[in-house]
Protein backbone atom coordinates (compact mmCIF):
# COMPACT_ATOMS: atom_id res chain seq x y z
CA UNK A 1 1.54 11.79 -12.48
CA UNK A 2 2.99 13.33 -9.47
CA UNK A 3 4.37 16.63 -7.71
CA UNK A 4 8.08 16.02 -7.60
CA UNK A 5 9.46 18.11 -10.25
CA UNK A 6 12.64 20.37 -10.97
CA UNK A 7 12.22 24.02 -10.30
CA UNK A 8 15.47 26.56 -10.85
CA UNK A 9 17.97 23.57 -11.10
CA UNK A 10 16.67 21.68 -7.24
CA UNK A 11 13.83 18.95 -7.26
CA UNK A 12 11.04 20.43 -5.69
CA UNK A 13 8.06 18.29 -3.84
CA UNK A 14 5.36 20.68 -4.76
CA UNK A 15 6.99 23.98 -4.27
CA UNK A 16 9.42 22.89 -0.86
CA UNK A 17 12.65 22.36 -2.65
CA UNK A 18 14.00 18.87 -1.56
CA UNK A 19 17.48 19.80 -0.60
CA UNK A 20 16.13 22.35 2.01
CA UNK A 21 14.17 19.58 4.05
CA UNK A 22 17.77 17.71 3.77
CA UNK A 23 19.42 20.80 5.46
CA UNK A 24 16.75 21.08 8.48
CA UNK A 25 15.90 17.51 9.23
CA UNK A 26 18.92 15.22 7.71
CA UNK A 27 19.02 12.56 5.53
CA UNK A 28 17.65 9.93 4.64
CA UNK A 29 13.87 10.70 4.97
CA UNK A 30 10.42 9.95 3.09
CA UNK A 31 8.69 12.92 1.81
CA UNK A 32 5.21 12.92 0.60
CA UNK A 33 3.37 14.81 -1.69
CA UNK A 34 -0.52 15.77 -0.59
CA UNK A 35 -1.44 17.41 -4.08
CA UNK A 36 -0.19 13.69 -6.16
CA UNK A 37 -2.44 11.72 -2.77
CA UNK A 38 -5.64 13.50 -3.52
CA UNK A 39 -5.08 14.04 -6.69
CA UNK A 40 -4.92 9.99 -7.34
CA UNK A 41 -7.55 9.36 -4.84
CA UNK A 42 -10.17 11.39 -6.92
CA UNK A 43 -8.93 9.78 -9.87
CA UNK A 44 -10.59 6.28 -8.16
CA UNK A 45 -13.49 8.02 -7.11
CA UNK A 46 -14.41 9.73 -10.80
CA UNK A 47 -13.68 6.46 -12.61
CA UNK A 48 -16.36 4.32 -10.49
CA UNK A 49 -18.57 7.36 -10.62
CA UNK A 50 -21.74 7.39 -11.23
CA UNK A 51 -21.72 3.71 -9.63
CA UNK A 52 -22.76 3.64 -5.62
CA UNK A 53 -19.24 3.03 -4.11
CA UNK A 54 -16.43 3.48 -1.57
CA UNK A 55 -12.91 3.94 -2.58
CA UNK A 56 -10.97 2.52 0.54
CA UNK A 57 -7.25 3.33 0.86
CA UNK A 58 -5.33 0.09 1.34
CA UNK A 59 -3.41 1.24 5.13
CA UNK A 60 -0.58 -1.59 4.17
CA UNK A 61 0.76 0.91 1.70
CA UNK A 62 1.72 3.52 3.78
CA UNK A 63 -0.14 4.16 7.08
CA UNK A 64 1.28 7.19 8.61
CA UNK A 65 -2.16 9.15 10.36
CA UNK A 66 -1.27 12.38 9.14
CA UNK A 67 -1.74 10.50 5.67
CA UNK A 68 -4.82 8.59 6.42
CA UNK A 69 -6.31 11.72 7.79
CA UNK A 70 -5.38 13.48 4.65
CA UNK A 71 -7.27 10.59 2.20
CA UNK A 72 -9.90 10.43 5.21
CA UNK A 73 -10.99 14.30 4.48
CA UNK A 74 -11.40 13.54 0.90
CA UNK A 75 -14.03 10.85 2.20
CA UNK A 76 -11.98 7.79 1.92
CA UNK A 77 -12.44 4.73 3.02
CA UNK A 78 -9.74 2.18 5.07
CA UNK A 79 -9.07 -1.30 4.21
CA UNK A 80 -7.37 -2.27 7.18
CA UNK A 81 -5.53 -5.99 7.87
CA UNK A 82 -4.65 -5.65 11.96
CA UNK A 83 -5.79 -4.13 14.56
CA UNK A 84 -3.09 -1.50 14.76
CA UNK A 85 -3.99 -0.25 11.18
CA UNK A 86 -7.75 -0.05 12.31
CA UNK A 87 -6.34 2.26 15.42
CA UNK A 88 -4.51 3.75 12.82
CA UNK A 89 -7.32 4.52 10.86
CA UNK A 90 -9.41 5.80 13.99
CA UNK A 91 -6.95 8.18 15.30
CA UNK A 92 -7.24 9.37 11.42
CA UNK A 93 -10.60 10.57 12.28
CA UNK A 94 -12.08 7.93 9.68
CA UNK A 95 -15.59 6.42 11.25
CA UNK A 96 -15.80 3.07 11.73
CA UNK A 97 -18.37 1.92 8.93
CA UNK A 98 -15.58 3.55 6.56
CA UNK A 99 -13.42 0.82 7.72
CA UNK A 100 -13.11 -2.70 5.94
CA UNK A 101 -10.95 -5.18 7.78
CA UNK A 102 -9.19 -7.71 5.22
CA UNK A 103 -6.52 -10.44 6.26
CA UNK A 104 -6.86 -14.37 6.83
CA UNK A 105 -5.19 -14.35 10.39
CA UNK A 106 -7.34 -12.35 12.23
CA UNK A 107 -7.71 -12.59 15.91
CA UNK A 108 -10.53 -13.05 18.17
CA UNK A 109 -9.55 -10.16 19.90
CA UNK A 110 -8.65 -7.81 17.23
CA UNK A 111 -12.62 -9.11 16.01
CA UNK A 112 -13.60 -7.67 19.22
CA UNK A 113 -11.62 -4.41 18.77
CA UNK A 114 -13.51 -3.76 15.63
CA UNK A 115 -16.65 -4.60 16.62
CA UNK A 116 -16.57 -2.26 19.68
CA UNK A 117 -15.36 0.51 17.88
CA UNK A 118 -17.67 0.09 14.81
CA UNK A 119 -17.04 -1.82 11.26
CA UNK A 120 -18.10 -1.75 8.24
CA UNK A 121 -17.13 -5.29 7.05
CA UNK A 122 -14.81 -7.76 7.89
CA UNK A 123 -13.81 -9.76 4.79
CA UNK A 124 -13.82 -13.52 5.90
CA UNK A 125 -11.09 -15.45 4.45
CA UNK A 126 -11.78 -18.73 5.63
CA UNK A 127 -14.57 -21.13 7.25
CA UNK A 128 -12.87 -20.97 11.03
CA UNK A 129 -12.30 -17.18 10.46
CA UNK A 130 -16.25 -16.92 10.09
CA UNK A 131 -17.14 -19.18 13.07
CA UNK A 132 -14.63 -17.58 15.01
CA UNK A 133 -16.20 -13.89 14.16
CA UNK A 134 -19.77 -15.43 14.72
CA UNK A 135 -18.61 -16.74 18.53
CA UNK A 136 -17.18 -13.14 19.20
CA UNK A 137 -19.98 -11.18 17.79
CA UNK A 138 -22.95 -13.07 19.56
CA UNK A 139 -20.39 -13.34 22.67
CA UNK A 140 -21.15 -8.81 22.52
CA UNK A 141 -24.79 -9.09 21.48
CA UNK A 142 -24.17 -7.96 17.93
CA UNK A 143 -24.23 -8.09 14.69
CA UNK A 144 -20.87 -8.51 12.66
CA UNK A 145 -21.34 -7.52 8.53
CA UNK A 146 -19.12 -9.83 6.78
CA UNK A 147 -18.41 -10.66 3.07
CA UNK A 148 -16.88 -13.78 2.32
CA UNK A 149 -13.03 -13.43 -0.15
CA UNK A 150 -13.51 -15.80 -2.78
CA UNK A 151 -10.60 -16.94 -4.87
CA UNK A 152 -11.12 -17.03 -8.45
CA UNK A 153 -8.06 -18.84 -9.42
CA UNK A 154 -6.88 -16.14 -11.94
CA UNK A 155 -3.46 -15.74 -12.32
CA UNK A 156 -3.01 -12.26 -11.87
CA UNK A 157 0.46 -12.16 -13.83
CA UNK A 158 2.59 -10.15 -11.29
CA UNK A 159 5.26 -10.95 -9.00
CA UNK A 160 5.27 -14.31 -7.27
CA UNK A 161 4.67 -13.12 -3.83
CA UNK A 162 2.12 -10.26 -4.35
CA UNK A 163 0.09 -12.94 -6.66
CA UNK A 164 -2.87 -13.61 -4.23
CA UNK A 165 -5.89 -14.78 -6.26
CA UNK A 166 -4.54 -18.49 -7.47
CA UNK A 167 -5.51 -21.43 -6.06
CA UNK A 168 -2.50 -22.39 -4.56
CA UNK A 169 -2.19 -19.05 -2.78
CA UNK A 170 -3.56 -18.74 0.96
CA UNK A 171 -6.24 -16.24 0.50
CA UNK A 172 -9.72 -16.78 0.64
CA UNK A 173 -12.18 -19.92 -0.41
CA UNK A 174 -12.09 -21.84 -3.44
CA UNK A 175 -14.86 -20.08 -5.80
CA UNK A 176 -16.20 -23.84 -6.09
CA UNK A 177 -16.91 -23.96 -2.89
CA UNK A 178 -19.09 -20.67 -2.28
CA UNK A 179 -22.68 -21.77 -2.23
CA UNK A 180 -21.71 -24.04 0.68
CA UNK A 181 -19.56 -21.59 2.56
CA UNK A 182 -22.20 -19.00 1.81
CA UNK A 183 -24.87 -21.53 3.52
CA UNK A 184 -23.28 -22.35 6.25
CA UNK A 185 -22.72 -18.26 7.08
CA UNK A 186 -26.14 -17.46 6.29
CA UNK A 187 -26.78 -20.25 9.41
CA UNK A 188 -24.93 -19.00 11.88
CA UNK A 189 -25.89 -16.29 14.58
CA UNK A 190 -23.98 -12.97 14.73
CA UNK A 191 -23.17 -12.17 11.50
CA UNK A 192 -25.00 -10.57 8.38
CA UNK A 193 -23.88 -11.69 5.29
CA UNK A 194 -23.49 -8.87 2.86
CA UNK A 195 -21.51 -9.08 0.18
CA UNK A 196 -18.81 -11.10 -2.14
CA UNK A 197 -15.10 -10.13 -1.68
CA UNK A 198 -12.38 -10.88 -4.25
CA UNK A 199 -8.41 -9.59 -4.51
CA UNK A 200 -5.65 -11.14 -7.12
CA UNK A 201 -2.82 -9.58 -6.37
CA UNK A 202 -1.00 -6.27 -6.20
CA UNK A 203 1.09 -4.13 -8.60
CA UNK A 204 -0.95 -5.45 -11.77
CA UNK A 205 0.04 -4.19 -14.75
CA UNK A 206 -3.02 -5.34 -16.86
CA UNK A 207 -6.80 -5.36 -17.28
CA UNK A 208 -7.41 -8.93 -18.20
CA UNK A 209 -6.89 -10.81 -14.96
CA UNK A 210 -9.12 -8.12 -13.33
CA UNK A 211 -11.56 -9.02 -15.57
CA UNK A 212 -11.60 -12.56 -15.54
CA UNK A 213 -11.95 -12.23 -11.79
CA UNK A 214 -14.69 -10.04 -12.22
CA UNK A 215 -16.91 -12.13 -14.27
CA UNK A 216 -16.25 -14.47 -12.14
CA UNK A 217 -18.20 -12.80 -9.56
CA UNK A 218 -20.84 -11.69 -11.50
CA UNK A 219 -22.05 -15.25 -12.11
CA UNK A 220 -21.38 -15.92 -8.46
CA UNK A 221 -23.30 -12.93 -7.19
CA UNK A 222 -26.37 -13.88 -9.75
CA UNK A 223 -25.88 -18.16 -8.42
CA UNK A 224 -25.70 -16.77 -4.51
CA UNK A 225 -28.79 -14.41 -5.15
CA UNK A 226 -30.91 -17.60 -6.88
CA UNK A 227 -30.00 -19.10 -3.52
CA UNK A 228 -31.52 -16.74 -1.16
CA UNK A 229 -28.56 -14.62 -0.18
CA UNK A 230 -28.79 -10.63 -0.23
CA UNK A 231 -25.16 -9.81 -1.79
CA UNK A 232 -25.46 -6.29 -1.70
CA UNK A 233 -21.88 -4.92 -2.24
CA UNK A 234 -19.28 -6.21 -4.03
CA UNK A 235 -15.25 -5.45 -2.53
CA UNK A 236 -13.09 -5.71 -5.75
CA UNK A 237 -9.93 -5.38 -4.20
CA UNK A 238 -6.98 -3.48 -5.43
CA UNK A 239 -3.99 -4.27 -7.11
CA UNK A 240 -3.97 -1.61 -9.76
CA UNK A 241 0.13 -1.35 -10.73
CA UNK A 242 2.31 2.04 -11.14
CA UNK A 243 4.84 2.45 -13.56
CA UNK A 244 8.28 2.28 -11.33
CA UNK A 245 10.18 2.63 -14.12
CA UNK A 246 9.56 6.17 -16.63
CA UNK A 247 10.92 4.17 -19.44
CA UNK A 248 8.26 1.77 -19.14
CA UNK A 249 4.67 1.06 -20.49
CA UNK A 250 2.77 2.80 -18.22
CA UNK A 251 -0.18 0.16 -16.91
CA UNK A 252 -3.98 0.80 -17.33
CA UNK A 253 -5.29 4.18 -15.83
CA UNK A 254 -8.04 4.53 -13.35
CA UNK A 255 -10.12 5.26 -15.58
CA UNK A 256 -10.12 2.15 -17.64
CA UNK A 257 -10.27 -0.36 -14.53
CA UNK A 258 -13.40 2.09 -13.87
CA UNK A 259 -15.26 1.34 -16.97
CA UNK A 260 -13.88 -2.47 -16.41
CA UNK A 261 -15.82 -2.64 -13.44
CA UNK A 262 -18.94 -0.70 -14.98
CA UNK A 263 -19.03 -3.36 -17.88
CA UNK A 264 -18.68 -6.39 -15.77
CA UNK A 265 -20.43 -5.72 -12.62
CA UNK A 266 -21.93 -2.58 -12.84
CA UNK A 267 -25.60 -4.15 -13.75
CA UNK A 268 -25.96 -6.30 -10.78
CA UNK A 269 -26.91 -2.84 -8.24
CA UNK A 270 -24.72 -3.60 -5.46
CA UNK A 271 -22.42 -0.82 -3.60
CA UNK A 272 -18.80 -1.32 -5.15
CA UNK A 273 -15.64 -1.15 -2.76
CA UNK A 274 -12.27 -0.98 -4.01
CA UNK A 275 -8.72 -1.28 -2.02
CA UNK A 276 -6.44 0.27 -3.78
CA UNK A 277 -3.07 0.96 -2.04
CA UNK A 278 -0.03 2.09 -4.43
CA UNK A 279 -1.68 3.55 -7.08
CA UNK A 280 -2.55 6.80 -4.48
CA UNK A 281 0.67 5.88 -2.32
CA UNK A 282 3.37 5.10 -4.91
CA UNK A 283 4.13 7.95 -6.33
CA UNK A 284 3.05 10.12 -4.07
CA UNK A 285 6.45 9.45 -2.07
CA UNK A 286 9.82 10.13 -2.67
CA UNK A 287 13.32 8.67 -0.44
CA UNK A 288 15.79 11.90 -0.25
CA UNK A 289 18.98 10.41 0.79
CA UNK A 290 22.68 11.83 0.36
CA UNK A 291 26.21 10.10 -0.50
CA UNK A 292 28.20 9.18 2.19
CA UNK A 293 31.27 7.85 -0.38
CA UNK A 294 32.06 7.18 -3.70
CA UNK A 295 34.08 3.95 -4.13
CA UNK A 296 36.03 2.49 -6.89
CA UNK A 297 35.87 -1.38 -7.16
CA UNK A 298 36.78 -3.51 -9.51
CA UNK A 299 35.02 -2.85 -12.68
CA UNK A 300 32.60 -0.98 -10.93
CA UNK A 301 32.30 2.02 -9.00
CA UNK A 302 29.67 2.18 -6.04
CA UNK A 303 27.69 4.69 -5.02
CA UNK A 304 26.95 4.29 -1.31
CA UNK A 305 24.11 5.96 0.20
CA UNK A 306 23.16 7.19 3.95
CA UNK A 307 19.79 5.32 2.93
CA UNK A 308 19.61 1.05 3.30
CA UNK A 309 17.44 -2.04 2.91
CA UNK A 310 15.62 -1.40 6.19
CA UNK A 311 14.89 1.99 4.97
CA UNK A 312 13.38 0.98 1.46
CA UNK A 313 13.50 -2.96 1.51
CA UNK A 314 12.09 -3.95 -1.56
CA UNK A 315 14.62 -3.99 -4.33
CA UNK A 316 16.25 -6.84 -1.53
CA UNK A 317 13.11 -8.37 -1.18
CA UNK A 318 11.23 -8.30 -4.92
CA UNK A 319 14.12 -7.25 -7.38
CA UNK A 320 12.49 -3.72 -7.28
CA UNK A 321 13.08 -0.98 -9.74
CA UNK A 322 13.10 2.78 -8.26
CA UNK A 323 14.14 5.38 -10.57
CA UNK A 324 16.69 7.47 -8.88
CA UNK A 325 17.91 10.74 -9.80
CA UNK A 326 20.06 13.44 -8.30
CA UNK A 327 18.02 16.16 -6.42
CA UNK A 328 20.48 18.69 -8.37
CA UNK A 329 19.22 18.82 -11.84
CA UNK A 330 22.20 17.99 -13.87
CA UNK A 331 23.14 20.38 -16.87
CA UNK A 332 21.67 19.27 -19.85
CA UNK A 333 23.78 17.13 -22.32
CA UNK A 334 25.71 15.55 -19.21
CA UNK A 335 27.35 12.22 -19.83
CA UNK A 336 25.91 9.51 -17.20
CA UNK A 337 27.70 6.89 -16.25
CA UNK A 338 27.07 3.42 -14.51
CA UNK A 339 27.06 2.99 -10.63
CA UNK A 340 26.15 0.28 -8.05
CA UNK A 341 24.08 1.95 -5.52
CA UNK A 342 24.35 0.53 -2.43
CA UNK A 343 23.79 0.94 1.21
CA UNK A 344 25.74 0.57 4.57
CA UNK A 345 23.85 -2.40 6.28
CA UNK A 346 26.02 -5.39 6.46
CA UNK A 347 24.62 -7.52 3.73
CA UNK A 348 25.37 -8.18 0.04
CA UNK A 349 21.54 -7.78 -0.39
CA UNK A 350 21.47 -3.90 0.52
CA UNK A 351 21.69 -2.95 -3.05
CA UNK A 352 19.11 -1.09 -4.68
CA UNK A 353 20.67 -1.30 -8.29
CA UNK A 354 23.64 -2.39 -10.14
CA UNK A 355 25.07 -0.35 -13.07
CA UNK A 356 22.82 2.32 -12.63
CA UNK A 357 23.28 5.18 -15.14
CA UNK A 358 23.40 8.74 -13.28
CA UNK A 359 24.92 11.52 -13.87
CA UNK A 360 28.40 11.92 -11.94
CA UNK A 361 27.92 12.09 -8.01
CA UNK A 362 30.22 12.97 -5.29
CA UNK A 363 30.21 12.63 -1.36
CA UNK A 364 27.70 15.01 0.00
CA UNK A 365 25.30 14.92 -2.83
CA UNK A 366 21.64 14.28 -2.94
CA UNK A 367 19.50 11.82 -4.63
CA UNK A 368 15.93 11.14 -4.34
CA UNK A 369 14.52 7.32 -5.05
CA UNK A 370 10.72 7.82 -6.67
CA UNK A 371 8.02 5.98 -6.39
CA UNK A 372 8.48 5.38 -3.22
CA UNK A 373 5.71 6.09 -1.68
CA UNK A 374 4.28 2.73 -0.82
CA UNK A 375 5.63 -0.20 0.91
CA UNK A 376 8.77 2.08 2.26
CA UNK A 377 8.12 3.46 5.31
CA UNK A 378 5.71 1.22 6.01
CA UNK A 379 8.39 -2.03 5.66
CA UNK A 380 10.78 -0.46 7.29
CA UNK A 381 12.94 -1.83 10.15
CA UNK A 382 15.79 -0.99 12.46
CA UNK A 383 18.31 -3.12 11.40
CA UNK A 384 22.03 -2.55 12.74
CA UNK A 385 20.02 -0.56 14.83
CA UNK A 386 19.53 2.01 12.27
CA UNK A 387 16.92 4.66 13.52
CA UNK A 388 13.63 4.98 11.45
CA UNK A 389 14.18 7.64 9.27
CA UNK A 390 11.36 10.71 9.71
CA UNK A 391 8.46 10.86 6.91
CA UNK A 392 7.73 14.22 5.94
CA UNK A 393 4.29 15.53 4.18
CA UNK A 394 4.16 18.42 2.05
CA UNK A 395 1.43 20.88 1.12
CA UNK A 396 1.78 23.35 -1.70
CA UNK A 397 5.30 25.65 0.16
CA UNK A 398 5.06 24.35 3.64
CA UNK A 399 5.97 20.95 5.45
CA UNK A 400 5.42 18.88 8.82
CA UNK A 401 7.33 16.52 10.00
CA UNK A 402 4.97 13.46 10.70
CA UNK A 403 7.26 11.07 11.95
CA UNK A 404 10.27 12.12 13.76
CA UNK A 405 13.91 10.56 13.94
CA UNK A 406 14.09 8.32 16.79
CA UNK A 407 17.05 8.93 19.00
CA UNK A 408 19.60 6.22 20.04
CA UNK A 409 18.64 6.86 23.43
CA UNK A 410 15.06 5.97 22.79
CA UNK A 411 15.98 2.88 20.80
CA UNK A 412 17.84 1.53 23.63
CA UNK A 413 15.61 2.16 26.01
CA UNK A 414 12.81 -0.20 24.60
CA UNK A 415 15.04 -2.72 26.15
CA UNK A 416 15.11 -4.02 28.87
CA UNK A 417 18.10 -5.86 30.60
CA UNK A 418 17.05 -8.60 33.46
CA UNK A 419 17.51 -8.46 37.44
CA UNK A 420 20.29 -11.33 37.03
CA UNK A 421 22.63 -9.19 34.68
């Protein structure tokens, strides 16, 4: 479900018509939807209810503050993986023991960051992760809460490179190996061992591999209890998929991974944490970009956009699917026919789909990529020193921008030319 729906012949986000954020701000641009964020938020929240837990917004999905602050007021959590998403997450107004930080590469210092400006957990990935956190914390004089990321080996069926809980895959410790990992942490000052962390993958479509997972960390939470440990809280992850495509089976609801969780975990009394990302982020975001020409080719006619692979990268980078549709409802019963959409970046790659049917388009003319929400902005780039294009939020009939249009001026002047030139 989201927000972005036709009103009097325009697609509206909420009830700010599209078209007239075009005409004030330009084009291309993210806009956001607050209703379709909070609404999918306490969606997460009802579904683990009445289970103790903490639904924590995965900040790699889209990390703009003015978002995060928006999730944060709802009482949402942060699963960070940096140290500029935790500041990220702090300048959100989101206390630090709402904030997990997640990630195998983290560094000593951005340990120390979260320590000194308070943590909830850090999930360990990795035995010279933990020694490194339990050097740092004792370094301080305190006490660092960790749980350890397990990996289950369940193949999470989703794309190859968002497929994080098989063995071959770099994240966490090999499930087999727990009790001794677990050991050794419970030795070593500084840190407070507190719970079991697991995460498979993203954009699942699914229930089972969740669930094989799952039980997989019953038994270990029930083998590391019979060996002294006081797992306490259980982070699940996220992963939870979004239908990209409206044609499509739409994957399990919030609900259902809810009562997943309740049936395989929910017995043990520990404090559940989820991640999820682009369930609350996907379609909560929409690119609005406009046609800059309409080009015959041979056998093909291409629709090429103001909007590029640095601006929405992952049709280049996964095969993506975005629905895209005009922002000018077309009359009903017009014939569609099939387009290349492209972009203007120098590369074969900046295509976002090949015979696309849409109704007929002309220079000048709107169209608005859905789903979009997460992993846009947030993997955007300035290639051929393309400006990052603004993100816009959206309550009910009034907007803000909350990221501006960089000028060329201020692009250029992030460099810097040496004396000897």
């Amino acid at each position: 479900m989201d927000h972005f729906l036709y009103r009097s012949g325009t697609l509206h986000a909420e009830d700010v018509a599209l078209s007239d954020i075009a005409q004030v701000i330009g084009t291309p641009f993210y806009c956001y939807s607050t209703a379709t964020l909070t609404r999918h938020y306490q969606l997460f929240t009802e579904a683990l209810s009445p289970l103790p837990h903490l639904v924590c917004f995965a900040i790699k999905s889209l990390s703009n503050v003015a978002v995060l602050k928006t999730l944060g007021n709802l009482g949402a959590g942060m699963d960070v993986v940096s140290a500029g998403e935790y500041m990220r997450a702090k300048a959100a107004g989101v206390p630090g023991d709402k904030i997990v930080f997640s990630g195998v590469g983290k560094t000593r210092e951005e340990m120390r960051i979260a320590l000194e400006g308070g943590i909830r957990q850090f999930n360990v990935e990795s035995e010279p992760e933990m020694r490194a956190l339990s050097e740092v914390a004792s370094s301080m004089g305190v006490i660092a809460p960790i749980a350890i990321r397990v990996n289950p080996d369940v193949d999470a069926r989703t794309h190859e490179k968002i497929a994080t809980g098989k063995s071959e895959n770099k994240f966490g410790i090999p499930i087999a190996r727990a009790s001794e990992v677990y050991a050794e942490a419970a030795r070593l000052p500084g840190l407070d061992v507190v719970g079991i962390d697991v995460h498979i993958g993203s954009q699942l479509t699914e229930l089972s591999p969740f669930e094989q997972a799952y039980l997989k960390v019953a038994d270990l939470t029930h083998r590391l209890r019979a060996e002294g440990h006081d797992i306490r809280r259980l982070d699940l992850g996220g992963g939870l998929g979004i239908p990209y495509a409206r044609n499509n089976e739409a994957p399990p609801l919030p609900t259902d991974y809810g009562a997943l969780i309740k049936r395989t975990v929910g017995d043990l009394g520990c404090e559940i944490e989820i991640e999820p990302g682009r369930l609350i982020s996907g379609n909560s975001g929409v690119l609005v970009s406009r046609v800059i020409y309409v080009k015959n080719g041979e056998g093909r006619d291409f629709l090429i956009l103001d909007a590029a692979m640095n601006d929405l990268v992952r049709p280049s980078m996964y095969g993506a699917h975005h629905d895209i549709v005009a922002v000018e409802e077309p009359a009903a019963g017009t014939e569609q026919q099939p387009y290349d959409v492209v972009g203007p970046v120098c590369e074969t790659g900046d295509t976002f789909a090949k015979a696309r049917p849409l109704p007929p388009l002309a220079e000048g003319d709107l169209v608005a990529f859905r789903s979009a929400g997460a992993y846009g902005s947030v993997m955007a780039s300035e290639y051929n020193t393309r400006p990052l294009i603004p993100e816009v939020l959206v309550k009910g009939d009034h907007y803000a921008v909350i990221r501006a249009r960089p000028t060329f001026e201020e692009i250029l002047a992030r460099d810097t030319v040496p004396e000897w030139l």
